[in-house]
N, C-alpha and C. Protein backbone atom coordinates (compact mmCIF):
# COMPACT_ATOMS: atom_id res chain seq x y z
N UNK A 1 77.44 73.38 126.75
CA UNK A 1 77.49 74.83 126.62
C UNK A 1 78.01 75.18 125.23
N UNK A 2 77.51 76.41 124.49
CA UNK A 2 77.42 77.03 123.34
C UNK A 2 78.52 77.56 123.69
N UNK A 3 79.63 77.27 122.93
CA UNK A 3 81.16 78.46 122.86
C UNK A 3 80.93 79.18 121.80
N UNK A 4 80.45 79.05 120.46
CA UNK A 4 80.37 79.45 119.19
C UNK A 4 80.22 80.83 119.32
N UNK A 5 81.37 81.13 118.66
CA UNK A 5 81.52 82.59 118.25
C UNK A 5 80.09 83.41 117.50
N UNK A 6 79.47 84.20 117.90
CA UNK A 6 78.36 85.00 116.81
C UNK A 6 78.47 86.59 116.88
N UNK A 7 78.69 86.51 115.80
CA UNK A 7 78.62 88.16 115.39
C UNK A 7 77.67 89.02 115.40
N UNK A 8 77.45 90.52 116.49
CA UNK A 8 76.28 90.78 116.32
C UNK A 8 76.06 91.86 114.86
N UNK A 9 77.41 92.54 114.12
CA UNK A 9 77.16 93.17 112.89
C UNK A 9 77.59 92.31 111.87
N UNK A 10 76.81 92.26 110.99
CA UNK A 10 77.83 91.86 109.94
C UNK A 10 77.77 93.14 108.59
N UNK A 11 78.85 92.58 107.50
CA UNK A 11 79.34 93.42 106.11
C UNK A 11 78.30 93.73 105.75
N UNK A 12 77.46 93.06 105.70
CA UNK A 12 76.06 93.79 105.01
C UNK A 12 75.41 95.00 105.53
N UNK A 13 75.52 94.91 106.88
CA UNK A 13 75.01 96.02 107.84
C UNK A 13 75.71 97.65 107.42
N UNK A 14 77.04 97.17 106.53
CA UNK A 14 77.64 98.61 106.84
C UNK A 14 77.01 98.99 105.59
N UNK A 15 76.87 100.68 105.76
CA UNK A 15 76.29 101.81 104.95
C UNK A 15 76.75 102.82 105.37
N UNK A 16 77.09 103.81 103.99
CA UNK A 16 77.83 104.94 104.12
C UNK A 16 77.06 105.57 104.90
N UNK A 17 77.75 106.80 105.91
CA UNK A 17 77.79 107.78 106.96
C UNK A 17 78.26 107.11 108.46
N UNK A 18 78.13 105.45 108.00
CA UNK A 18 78.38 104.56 109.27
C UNK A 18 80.14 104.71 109.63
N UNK A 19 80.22 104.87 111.01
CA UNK A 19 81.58 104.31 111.69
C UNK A 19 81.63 103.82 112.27
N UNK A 20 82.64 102.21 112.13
CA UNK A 20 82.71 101.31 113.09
C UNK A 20 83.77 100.96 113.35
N UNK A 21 84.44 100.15 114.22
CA UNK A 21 85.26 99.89 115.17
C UNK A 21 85.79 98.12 114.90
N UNK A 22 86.44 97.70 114.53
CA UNK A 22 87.12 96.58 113.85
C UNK A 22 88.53 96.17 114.89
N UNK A 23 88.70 95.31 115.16
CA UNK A 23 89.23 94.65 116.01
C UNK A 23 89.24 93.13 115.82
N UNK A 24 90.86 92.49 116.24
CA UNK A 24 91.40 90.96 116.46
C UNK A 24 90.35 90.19 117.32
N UNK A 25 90.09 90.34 117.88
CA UNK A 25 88.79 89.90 119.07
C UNK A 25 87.44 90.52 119.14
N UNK A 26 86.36 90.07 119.71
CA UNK A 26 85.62 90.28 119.89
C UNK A 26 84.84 91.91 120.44
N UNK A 27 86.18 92.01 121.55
CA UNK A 27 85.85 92.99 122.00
C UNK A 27 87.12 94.33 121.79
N UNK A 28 87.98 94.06 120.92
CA UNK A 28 89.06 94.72 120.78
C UNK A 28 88.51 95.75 119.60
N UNK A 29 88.77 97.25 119.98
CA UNK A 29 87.93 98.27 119.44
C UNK A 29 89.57 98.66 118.99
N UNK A 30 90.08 98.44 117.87
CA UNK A 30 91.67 98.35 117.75
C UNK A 30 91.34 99.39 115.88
N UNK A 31 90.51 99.41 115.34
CA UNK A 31 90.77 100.07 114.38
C UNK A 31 89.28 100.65 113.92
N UNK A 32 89.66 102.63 113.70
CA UNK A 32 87.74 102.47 112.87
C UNK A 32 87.84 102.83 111.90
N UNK A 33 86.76 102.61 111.23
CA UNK A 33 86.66 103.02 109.71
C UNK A 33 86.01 103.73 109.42
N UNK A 34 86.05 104.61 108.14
CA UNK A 34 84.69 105.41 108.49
C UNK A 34 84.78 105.32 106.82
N UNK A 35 83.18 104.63 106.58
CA UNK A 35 82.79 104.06 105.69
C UNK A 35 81.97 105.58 104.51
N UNK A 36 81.88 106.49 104.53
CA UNK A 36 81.29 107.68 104.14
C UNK A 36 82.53 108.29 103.62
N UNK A 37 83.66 108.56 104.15
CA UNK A 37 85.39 108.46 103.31
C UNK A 37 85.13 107.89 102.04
N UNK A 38 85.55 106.43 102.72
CA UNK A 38 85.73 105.57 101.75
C UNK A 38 85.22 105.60 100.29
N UNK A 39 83.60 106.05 100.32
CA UNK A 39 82.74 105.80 99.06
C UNK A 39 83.62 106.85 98.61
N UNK A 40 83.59 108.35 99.29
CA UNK A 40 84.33 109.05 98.16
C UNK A 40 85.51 108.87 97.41
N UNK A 41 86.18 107.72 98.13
CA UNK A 41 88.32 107.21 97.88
C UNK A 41 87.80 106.31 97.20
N UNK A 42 86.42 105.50 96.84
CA UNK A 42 86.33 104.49 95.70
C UNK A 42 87.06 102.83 96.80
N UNK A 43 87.37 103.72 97.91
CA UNK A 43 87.56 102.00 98.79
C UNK A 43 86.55 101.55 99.42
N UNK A 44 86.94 100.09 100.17
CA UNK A 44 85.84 99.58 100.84
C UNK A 44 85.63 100.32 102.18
N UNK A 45 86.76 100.70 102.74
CA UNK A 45 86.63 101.57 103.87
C UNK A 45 88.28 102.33 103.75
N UNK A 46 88.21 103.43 104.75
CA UNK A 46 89.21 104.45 104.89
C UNK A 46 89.70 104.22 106.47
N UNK A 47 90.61 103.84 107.37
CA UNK A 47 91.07 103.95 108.25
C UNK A 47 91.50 105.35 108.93
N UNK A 48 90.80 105.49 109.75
CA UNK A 48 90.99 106.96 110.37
C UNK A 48 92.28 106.86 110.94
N UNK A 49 92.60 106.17 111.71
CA UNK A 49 93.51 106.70 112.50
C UNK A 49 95.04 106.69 111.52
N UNK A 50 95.21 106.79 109.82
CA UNK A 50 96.04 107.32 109.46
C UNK A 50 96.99 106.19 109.26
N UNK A 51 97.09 104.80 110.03
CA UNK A 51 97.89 103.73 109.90
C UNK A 51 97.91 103.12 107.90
N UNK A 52 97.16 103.15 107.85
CA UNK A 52 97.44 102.61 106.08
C UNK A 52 95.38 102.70 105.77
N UNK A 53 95.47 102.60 104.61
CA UNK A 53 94.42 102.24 103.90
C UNK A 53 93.65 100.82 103.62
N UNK A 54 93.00 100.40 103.34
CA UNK A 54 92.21 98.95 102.35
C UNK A 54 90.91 99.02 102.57
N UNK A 55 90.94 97.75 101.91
CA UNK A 55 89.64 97.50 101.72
C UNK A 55 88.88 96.37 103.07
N UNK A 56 87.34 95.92 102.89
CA UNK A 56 87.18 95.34 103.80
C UNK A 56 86.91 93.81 103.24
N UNK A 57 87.00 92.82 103.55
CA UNK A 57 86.68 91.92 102.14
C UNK A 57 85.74 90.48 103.11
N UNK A 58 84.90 89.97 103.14
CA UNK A 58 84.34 88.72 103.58
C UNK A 58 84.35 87.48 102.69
N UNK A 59 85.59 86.89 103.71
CA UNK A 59 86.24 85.84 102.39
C UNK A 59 85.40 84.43 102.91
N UNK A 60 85.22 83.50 102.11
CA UNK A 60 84.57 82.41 101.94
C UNK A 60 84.06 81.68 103.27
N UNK A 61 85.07 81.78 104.04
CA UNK A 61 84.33 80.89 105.37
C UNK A 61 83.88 81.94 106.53
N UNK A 62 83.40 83.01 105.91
CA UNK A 62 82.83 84.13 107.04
C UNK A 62 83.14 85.12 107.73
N UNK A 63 84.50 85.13 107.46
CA UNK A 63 85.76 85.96 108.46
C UNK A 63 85.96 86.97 107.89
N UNK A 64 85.75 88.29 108.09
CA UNK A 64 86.40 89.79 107.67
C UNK A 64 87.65 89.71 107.56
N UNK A 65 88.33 90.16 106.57
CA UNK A 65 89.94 90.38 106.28
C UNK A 65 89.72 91.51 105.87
N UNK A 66 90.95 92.23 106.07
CA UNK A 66 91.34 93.22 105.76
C UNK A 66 92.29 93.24 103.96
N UNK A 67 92.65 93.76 103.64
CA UNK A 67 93.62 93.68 102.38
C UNK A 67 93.94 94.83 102.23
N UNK A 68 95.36 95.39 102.32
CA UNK A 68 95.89 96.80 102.12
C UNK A 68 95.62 97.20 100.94
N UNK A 69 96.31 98.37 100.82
CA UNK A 69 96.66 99.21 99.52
C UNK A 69 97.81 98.48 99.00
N UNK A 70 98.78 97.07 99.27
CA UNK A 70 99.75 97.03 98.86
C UNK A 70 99.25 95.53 98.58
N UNK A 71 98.40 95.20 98.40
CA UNK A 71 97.48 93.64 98.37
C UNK A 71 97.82 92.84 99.28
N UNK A 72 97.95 92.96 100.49
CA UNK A 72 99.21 92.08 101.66
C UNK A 72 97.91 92.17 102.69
N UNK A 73 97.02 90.53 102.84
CA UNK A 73 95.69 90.14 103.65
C UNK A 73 96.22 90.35 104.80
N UNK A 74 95.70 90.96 105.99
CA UNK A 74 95.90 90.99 107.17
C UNK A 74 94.81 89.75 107.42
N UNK A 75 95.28 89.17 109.16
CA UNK A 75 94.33 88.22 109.57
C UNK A 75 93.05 88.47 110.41
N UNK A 76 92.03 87.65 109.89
CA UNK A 76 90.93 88.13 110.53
C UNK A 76 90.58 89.05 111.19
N UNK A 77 89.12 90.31 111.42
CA UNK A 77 88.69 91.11 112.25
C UNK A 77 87.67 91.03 112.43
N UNK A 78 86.94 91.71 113.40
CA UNK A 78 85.63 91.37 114.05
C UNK A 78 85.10 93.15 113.60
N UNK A 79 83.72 93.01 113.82
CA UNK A 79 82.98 94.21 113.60
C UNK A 79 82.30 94.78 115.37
N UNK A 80 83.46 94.93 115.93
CA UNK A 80 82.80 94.91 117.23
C UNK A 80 82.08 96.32 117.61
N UNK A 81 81.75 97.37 116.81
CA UNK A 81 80.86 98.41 117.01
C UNK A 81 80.49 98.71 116.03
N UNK A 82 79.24 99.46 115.43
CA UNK A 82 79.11 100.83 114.65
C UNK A 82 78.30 101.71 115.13
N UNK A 83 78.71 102.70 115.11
CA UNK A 83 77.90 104.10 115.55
C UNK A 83 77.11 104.62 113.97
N UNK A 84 75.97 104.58 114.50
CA UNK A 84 75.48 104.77 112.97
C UNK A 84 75.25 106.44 112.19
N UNK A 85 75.97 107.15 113.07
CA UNK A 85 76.75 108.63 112.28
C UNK A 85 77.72 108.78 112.64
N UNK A 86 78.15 109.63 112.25
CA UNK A 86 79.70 110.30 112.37
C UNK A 86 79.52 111.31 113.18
N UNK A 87 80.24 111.73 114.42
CA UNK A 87 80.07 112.62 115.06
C UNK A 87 80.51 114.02 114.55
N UNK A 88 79.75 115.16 114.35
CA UNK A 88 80.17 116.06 113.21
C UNK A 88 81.17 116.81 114.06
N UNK A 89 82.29 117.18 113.32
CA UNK A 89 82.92 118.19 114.21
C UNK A 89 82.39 120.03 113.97
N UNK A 90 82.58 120.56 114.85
CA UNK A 90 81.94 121.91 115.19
C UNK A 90 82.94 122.88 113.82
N UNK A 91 82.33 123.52 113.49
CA UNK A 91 82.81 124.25 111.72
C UNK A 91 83.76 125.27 112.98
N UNK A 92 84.91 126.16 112.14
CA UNK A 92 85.51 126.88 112.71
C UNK A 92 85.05 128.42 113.48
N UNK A 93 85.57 128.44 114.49
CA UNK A 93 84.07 130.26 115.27
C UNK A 93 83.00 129.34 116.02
N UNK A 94 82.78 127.73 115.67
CA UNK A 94 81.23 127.24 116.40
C UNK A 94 81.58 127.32 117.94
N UNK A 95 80.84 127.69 118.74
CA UNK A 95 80.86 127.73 120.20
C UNK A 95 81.15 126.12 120.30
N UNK A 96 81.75 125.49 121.23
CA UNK A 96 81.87 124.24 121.64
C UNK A 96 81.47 123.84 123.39
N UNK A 97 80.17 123.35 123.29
CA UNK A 97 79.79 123.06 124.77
C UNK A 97 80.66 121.87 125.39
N UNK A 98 80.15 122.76 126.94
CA UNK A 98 81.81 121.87 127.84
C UNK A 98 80.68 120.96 128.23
């Protein structure tokens, strides 16, 4: 039996307006990015949920790392979603369906 880990996105896949979902595991939806930010901040990606900034980096043996704003590599992440827009939020006065 095949254990081997396979990734179904990879770094290449991402393109601005994309948001995806980065996570320790496979299936751990633990951080997103939203890659359409970023181009404008001149980073590799922008972390929404406000925890810190970096970049996204695919270092030599295949593995996504992270690397802050303070150059300090976090360990490995997985690309376990992308939604390929950004869900727009409703401008201010827009009716919002329930």
């Amino acid at each position: 039996m095949d254990l081997t880990l396979k990734r179904s996105w990879f770094f290449s896949d991402l393109k601005p307006g994309m948001v995806a979902w980065l996570g320790c595991t496979p299936n751990d939806r633990r951080i997103q990015v939203d890659f359409d930010t970023a181009a404008s901040a001149g980073l590799g990606f922008y972390v929404i949920n406000g925890a810190w900034r970096g970049v996204l980096y695919e270092g030599d043996e295949g593995c996504l790392y992270i690397i802050d704003e303070r150059g300090e590599r976090h360990q490995p992440v997985y690309i376990v979603e992308v939604e390929k827009e950004k869900a727009q939020e409703p401008a201010p006065g827009d009716e919002v369906a329930f």
